[in-house]
Each structure stands twice: as structure tokens, then as C-alpha cells.
C-alpha atoms as a PDB file:
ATOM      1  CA  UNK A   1       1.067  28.939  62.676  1.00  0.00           C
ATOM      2  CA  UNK A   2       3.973  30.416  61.980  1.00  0.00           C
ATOM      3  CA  UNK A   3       6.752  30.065  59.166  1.00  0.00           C
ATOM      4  CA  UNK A   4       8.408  27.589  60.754  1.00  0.00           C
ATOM      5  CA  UNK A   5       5.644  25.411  60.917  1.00  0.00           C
ATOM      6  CA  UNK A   6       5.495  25.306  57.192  1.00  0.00           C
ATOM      7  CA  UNK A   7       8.496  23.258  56.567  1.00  0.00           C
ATOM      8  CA  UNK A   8       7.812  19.495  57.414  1.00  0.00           C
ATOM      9  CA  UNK A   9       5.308  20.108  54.417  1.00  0.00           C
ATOM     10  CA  UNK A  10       7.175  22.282  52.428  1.00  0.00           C
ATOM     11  CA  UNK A  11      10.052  19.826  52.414  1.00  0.00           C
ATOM     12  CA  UNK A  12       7.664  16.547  51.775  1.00  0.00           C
ATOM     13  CA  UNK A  13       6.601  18.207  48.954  1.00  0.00           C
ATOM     14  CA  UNK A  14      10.132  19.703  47.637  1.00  0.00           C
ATOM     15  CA  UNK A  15      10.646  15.735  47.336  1.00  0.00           C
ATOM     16  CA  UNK A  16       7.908  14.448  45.495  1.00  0.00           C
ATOM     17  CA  UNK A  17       8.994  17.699  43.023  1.00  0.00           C
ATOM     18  CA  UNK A  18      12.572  16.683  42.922  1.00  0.00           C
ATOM     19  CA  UNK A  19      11.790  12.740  42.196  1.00  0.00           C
ATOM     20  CA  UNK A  20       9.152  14.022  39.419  1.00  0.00           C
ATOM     21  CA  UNK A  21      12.267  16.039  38.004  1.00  0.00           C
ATOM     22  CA  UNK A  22      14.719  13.463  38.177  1.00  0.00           C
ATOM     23  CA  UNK A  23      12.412  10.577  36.515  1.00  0.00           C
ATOM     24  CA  UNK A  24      10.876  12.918  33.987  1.00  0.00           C
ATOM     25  CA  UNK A  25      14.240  14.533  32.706  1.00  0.00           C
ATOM     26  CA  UNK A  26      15.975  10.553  32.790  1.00  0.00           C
ATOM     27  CA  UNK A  27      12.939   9.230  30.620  1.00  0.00           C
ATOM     28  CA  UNK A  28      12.471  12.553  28.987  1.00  0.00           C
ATOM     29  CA  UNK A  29      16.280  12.506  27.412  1.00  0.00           C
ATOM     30  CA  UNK A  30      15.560   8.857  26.213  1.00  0.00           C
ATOM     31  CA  UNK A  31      12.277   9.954  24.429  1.00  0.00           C
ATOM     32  CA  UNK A  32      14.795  12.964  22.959  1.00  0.00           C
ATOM     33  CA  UNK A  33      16.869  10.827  21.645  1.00  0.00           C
ATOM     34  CA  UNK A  34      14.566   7.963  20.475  1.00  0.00           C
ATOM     35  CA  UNK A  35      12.496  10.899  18.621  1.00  0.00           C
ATOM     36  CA  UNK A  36      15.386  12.727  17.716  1.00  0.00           C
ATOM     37  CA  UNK A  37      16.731   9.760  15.753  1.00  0.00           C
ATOM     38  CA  UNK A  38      13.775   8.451  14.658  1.00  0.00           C
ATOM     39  CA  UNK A  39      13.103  12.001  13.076  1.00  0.00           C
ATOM     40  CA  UNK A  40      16.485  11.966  10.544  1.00  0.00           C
ATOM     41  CA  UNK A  41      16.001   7.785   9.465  1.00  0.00           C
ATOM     42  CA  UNK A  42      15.587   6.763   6.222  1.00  0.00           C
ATOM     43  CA  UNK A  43      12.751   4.857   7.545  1.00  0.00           C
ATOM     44  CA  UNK A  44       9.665   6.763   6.356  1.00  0.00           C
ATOM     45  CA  UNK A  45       6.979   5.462   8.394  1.00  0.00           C
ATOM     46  CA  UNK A  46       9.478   5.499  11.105  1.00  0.00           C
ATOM     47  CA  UNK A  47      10.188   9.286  10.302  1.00  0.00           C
ATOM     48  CA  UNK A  48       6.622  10.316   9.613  1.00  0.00           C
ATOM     49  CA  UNK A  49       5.843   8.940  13.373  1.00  0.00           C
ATOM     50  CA  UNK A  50       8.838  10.816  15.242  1.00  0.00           C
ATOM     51  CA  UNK A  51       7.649  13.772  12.935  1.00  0.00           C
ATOM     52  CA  UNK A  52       3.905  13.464  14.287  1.00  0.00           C
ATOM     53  CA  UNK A  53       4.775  12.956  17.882  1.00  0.00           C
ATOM     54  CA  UNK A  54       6.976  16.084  17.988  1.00  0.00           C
ATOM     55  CA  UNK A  55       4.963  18.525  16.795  1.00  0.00           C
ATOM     56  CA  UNK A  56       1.733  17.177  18.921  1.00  0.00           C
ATOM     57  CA  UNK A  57       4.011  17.243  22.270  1.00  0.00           C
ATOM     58  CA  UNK A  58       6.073  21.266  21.084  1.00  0.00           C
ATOM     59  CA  UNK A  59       2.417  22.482  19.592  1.00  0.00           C
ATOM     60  CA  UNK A  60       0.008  21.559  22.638  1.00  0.00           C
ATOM     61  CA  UNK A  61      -0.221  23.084  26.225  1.00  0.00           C
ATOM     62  CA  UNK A  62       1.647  20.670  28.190  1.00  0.00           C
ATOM     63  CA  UNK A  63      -1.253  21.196  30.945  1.00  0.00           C
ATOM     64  CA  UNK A  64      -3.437  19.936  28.327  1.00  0.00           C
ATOM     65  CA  UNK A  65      -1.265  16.709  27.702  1.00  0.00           C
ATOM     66  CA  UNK A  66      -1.297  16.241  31.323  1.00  0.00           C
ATOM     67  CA  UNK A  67      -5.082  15.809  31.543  1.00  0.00           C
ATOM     68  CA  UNK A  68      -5.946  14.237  28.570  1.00  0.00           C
ATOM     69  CA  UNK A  69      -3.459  11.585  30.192  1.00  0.00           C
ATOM     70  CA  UNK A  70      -4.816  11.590  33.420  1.00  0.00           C
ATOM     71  CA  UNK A  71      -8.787  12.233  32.626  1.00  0.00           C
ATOM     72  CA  UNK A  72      -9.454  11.204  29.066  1.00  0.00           C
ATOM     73  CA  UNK A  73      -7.234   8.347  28.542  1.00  0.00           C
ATOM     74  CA  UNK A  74      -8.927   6.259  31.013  1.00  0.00           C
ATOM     75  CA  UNK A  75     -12.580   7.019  29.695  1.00  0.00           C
ATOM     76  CA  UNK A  76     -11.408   6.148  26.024  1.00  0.00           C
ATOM     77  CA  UNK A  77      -9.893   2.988  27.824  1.00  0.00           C
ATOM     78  CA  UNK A  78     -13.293   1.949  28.955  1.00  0.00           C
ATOM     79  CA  UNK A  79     -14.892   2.982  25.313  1.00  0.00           C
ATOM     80  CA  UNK A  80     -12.168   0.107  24.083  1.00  0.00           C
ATOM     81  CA  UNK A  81     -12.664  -2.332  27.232  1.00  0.00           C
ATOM     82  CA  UNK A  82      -9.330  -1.297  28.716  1.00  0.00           C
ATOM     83  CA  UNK A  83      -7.774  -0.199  32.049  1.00  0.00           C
ATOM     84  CA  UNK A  84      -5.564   2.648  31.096  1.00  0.00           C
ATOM     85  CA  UNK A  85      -6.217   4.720  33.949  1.00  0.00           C
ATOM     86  CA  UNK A  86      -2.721   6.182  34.910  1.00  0.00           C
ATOM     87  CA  UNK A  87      -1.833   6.631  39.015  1.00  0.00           C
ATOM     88  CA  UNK A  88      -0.831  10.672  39.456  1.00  0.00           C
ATOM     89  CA  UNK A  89       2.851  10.131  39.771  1.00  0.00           C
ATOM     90  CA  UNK A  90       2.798   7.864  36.617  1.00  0.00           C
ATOM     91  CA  UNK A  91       0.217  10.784  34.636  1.00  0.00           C
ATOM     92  CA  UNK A  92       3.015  13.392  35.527  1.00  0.00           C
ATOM     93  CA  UNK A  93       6.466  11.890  35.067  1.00  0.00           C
ATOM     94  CA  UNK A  94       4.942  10.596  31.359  1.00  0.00           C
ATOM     95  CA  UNK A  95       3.727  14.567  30.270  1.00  0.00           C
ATOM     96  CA  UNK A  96       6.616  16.336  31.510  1.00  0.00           C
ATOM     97  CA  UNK A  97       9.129  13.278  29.742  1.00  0.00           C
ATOM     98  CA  UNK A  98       7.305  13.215  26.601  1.00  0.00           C
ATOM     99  CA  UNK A  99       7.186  17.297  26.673  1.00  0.00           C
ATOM    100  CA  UNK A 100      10.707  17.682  27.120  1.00  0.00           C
ATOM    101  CA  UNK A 101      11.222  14.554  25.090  1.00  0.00           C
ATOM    102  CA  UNK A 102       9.330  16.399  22.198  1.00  0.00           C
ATOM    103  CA  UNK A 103      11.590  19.964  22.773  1.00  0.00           C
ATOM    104  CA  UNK A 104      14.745  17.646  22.963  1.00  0.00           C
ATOM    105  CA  UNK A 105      14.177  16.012  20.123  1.00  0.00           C
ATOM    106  CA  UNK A 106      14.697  18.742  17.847  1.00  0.00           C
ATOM    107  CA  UNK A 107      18.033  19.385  19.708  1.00  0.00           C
ATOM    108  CA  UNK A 108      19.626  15.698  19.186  1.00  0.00           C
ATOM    109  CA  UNK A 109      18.461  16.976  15.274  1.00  0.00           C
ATOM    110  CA  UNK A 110      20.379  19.233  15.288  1.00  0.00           C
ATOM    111  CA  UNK A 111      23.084  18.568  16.810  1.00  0.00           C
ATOM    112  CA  UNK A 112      23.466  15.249  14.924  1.00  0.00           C
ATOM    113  CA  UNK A 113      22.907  17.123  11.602  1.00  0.00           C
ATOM    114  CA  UNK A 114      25.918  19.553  12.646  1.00  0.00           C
ATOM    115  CA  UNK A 115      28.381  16.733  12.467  1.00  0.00           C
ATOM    116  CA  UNK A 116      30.684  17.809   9.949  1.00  0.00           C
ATOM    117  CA  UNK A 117      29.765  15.839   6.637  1.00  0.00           C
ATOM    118  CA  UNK A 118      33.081  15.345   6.086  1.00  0.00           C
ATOM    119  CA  UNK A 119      32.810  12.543   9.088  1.00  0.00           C
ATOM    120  CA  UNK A 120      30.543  11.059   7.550  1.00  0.00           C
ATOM    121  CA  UNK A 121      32.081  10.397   4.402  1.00  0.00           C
ATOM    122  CA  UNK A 122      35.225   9.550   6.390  1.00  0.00           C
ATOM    123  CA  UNK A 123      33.453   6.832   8.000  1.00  0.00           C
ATOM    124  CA  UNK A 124      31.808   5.341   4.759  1.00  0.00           C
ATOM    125  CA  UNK A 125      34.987   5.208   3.472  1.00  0.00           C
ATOM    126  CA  UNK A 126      36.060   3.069   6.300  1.00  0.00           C
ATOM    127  CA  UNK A 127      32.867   0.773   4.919  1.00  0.00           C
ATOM    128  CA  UNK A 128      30.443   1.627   8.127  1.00  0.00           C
ATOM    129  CA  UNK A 129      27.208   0.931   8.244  1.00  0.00           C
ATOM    130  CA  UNK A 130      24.580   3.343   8.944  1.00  0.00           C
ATOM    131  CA  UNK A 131      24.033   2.281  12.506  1.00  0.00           C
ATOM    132  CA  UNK A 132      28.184   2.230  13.158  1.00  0.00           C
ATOM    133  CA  UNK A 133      28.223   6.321  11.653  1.00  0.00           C
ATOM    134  CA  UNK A 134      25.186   7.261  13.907  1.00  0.00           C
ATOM    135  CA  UNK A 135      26.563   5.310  16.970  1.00  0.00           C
ATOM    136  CA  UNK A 136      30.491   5.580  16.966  1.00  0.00           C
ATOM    137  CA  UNK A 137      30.835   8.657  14.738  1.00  0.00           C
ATOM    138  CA  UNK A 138      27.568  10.851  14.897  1.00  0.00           C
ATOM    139  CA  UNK A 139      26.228  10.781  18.653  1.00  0.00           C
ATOM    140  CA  UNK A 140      29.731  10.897  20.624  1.00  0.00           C
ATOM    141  CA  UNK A 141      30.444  14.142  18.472  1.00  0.00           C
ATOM    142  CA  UNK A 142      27.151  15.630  19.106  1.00  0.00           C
ATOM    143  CA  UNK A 143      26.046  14.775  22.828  1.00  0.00           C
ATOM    144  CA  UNK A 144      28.770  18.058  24.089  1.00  0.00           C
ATOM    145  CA  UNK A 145      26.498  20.256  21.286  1.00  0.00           C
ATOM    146  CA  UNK A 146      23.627  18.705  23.022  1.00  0.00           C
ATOM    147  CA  UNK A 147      24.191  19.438  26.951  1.00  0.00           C
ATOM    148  CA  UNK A 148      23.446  23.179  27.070  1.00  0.00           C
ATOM    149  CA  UNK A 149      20.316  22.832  25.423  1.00  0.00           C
ATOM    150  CA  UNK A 150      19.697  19.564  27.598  1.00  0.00           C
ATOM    151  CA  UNK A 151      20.406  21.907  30.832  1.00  0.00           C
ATOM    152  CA  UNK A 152      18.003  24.734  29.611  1.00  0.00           C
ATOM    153  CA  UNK A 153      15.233  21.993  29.010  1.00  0.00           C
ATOM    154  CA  UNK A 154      15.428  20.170  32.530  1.00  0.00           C
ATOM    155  CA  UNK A 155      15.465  23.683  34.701  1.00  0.00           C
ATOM    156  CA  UNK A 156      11.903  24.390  32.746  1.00  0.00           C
ATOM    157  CA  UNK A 157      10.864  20.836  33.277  1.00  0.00           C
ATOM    158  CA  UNK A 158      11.435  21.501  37.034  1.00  0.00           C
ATOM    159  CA  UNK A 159       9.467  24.518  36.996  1.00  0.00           C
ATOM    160  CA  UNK A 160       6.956  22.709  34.932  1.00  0.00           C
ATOM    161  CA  UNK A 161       6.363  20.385  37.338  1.00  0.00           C
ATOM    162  CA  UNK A 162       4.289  22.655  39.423  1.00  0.00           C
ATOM    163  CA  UNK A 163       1.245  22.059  37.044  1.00  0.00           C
ATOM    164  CA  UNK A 164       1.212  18.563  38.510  1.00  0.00           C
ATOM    165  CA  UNK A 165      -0.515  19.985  41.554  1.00  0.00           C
ATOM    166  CA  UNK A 166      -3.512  20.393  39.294  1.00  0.00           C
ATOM    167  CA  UNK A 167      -3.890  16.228  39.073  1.00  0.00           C
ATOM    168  CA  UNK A 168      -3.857  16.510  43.057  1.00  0.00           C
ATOM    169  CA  UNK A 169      -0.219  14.589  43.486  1.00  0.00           C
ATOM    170  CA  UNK A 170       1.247  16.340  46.691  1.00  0.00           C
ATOM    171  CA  UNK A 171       4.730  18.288  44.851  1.00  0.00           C
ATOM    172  CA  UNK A 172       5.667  21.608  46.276  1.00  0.00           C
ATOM    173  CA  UNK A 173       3.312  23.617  44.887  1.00  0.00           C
ATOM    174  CA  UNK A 174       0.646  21.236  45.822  1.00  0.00           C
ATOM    175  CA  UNK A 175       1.419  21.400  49.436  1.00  0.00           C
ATOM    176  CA  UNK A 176       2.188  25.158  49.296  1.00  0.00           C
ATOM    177  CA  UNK A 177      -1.323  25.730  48.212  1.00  0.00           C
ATOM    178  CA  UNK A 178      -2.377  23.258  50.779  1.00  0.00           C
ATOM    179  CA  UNK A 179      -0.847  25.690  53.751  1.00  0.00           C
ATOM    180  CA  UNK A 180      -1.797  28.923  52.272  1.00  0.00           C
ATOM    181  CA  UNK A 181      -5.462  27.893  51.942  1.00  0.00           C
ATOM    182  CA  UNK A 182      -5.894  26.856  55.627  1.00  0.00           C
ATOM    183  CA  UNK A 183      -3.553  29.605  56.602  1.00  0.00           C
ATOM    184  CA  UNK A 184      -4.247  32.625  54.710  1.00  0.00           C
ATOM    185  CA  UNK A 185      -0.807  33.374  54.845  1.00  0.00           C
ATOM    186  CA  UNK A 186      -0.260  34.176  50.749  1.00  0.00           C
ATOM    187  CA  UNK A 187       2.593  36.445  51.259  1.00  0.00           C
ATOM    188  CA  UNK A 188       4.873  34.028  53.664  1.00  0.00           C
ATOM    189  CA  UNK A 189       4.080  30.779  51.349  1.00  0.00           C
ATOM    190  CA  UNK A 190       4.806  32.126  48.076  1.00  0.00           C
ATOM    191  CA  UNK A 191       7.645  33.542  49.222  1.00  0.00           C
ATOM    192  CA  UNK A 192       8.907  30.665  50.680  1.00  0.00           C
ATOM    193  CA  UNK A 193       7.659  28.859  47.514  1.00  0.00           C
ATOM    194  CA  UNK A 194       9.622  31.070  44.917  1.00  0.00           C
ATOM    195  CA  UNK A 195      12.799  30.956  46.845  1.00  0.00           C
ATOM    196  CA  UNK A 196      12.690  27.048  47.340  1.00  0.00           C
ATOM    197  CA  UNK A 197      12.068  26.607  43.298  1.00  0.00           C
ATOM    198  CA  UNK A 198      15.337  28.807  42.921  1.00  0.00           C
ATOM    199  CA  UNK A 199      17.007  27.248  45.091  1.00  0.00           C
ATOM    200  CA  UNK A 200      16.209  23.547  43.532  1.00  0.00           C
ATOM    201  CA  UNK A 201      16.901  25.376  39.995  1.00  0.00           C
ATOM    202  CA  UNK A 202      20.653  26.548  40.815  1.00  0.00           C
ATOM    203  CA  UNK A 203      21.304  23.206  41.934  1.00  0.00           C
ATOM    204  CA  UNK A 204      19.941  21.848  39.360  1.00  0.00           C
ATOM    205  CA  UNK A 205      21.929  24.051  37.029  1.00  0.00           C
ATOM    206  CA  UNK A 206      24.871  23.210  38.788  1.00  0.00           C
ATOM    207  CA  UNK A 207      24.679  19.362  38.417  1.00  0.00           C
ATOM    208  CA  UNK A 208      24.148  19.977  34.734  1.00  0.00           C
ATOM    209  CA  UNK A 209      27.025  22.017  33.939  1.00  0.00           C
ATOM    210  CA  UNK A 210      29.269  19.508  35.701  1.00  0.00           C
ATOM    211  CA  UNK A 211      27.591  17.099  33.863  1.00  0.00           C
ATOM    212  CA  UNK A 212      28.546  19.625  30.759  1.00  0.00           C
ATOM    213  CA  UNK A 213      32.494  19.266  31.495  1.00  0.00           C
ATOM    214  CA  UNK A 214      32.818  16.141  32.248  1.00  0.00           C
ATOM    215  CA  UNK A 215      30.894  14.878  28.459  1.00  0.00           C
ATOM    216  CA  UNK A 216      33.612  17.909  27.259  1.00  0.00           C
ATOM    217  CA  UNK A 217      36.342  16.192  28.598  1.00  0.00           C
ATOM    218  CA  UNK A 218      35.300  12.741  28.208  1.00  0.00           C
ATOM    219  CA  UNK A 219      34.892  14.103  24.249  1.00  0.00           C
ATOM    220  CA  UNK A 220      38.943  15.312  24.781  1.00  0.00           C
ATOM    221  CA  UNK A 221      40.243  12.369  26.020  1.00  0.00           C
ATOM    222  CA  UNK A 222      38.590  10.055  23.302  1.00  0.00           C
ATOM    223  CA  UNK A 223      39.850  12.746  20.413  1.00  0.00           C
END
């Protein structure tokens, strides 16, 4: 078998990796923002919730939040007469969103919080409610502040999605381990491995600083 012979595979598995990506980083910048919000209301039991959902997700292994979801949850389901088992693809997308949801989080902070105050006291001047400064004022100012940070956090969750391999869904590094145990053949699969995880990351880079200018000029165009 021969290096060749390792693509079909390979490339099955590059796609299960790249749909993981996609769906975790989508779902993962809605939990970012829902937490992120949630985290600076006035609310207090709204707060106190974003608050504790944050620092579980940023101060546990993400490997560990992967299991408990895919092993314990569905033995505490049956403990409470429930079905809460969780299918792999379902297990993975929801760790790697609510990780990077958790690390985002604390960038839509701060990037709402950098809003000049003066904006803000423009605005209730105007007589705007709360929601009207967050939503027309607050957030169009701070999602450009937001996208390097946002880039940053979905390269790692690509590379984080190689622990997914551990719940025995068939990503890249599932199937590279796959080869290489039938094969023997460390030093031609992990090669092939790290340079196919670059390879996914530059583009991946690349999509996200396009998606960088064109938030910077959409920002221009509405100043």
C-alpha cells in the first residue's frame, strides 16, 4: 500500500473534519454571542447563568466536555428516565460550539464594552431603548473588533476537532489512525496528516480574513 492509496480515506475523512468545522464555528459564534450578551445584561439571573456557563466551558478540558456529552449524559438520562444519548456527529459539533462559544464569549464582552461610552449616551439621548443601543448602536460597532479574535478561535476549533476521533466519528484524524494502524506506515500518514490540517487551516484563514474586510467595509459604507 502505498501513499497513494491513502487518499480516498484521507479525503472522506478531510470532509467529515471540514463539516464538523463549519457547523461547530456557525453554532459556536451564536453561543458567543448569546453568552456574550447574556454576560453584560442587567438581568441577574440571566447574567449569573452566561457567567456560569463560561467559565465551566474556558476552565474544563474540552476532551473532557466531549465525553461527559457523549458517555455520561446518556447514563444520567437513564438515572432521570430520559433518552439523551447524543449520535457522534451531534456529541462533537455541540463540545467544540459550546467551547468556542465559551472563548468567544468573552470577546463579544469585550468588544461590546469598547464601544465608546460616548455612543451610548448619544443614543439615550435620542430616547433608545436598551435593546435599540445594543442592536443598532453597540453590535454593528463591535462585530469588526470582533473578527480577528473570531478567526483565531475557528483555526483552533479546526485543529480541535481531531479529538473527535476519540468518540470513534470517522474525521481525518480518525481515518489517519485507521491507515497507519493496518499499515504501519507512521512516518507517511502523519505527514500526510500534518500537511492536510495546514492546508485546511490557511484556507480557513483565508475565508476569514475576507470575511474580516468585507464586515470593515460594510462598517465604512454604513458610517
Amino acid at each position: 500500500m502505498n501513499w497513494t492509496s491513502y487518499s480516498e480515506p484521507l479525503l472522506q475523512g478531510a470532509w467529515v473534519t471540514v463539516q464538523l468545522t463549519v457547523f461547530s464555528t456557525l453554532l459556536g459564534a451564536v453561543v458567543a454571542f448569546a453568552l456574550g450578551v447574556g454576560k453584560l445584561a442587567r438581568n441577574r439571573p440571566c447574567r449569573l447563568v452566561s457567567i456560569a456557563i463560561i467559565e465551566v466551558f474556558r476552565g474544563t478540558s474540552l476532551l473532557v466536555q466531549l465525553f461527559w456529552l457523549y458517555f455520561a449524559l446518556p447514563i444520567l438520562g437513564q438515572a432521570i428516565g430520559m433518552d439523551l444519548r447524543l449520535p457522534p456527529v451531534a456529541a462533537g459539533v455541540l463540545a467544540l460550539s459550546l467551547n468556542i462559544g465559551a472563548y468567544g464569549a468573552e470577546v463579544v464582552r469585550g468588544a461590546i464594552q469598547a464601544v465608546p461610552r460616548e455612543q451610548y449616551e448619544a443614543a439615550k439621548a435620542l430616547d433608545f431603548t436598551p435593546r435599540q443601543i445594543l442592536w443598532r448602536i453597540a453590535i454593528p460597532q463591535a462585530v469588526p473588533e470582533m473578527m480577528p479574535s473570531f478567526g483565531n478561535l475557528a483555526v483552533q476549533n479546526l485543529k480541535d476537532t481531531a479529538l473527535v476521533s476519540l468518540i470513534s466519528l470517522g474525521d481525518l484524524a480518525f481515518r489517519a489512525e485507521q491507515i497507519r494502524n493496518f499499515t504501519q506506515d507512521s512516518t507517511t500518514i502523519y505527514t500526510l496528516l500534518l500537511f492536510m490540517y495546514f492546508g485546511m487551516a490557511l484556507v480557513l484563514t483565508a475565508i476569514m480574513k475576507l470575511l474580516e474586510r468585507s464586515v470593515g467595509r460594510w462598517r465604512t459604507t454604513k458610517a
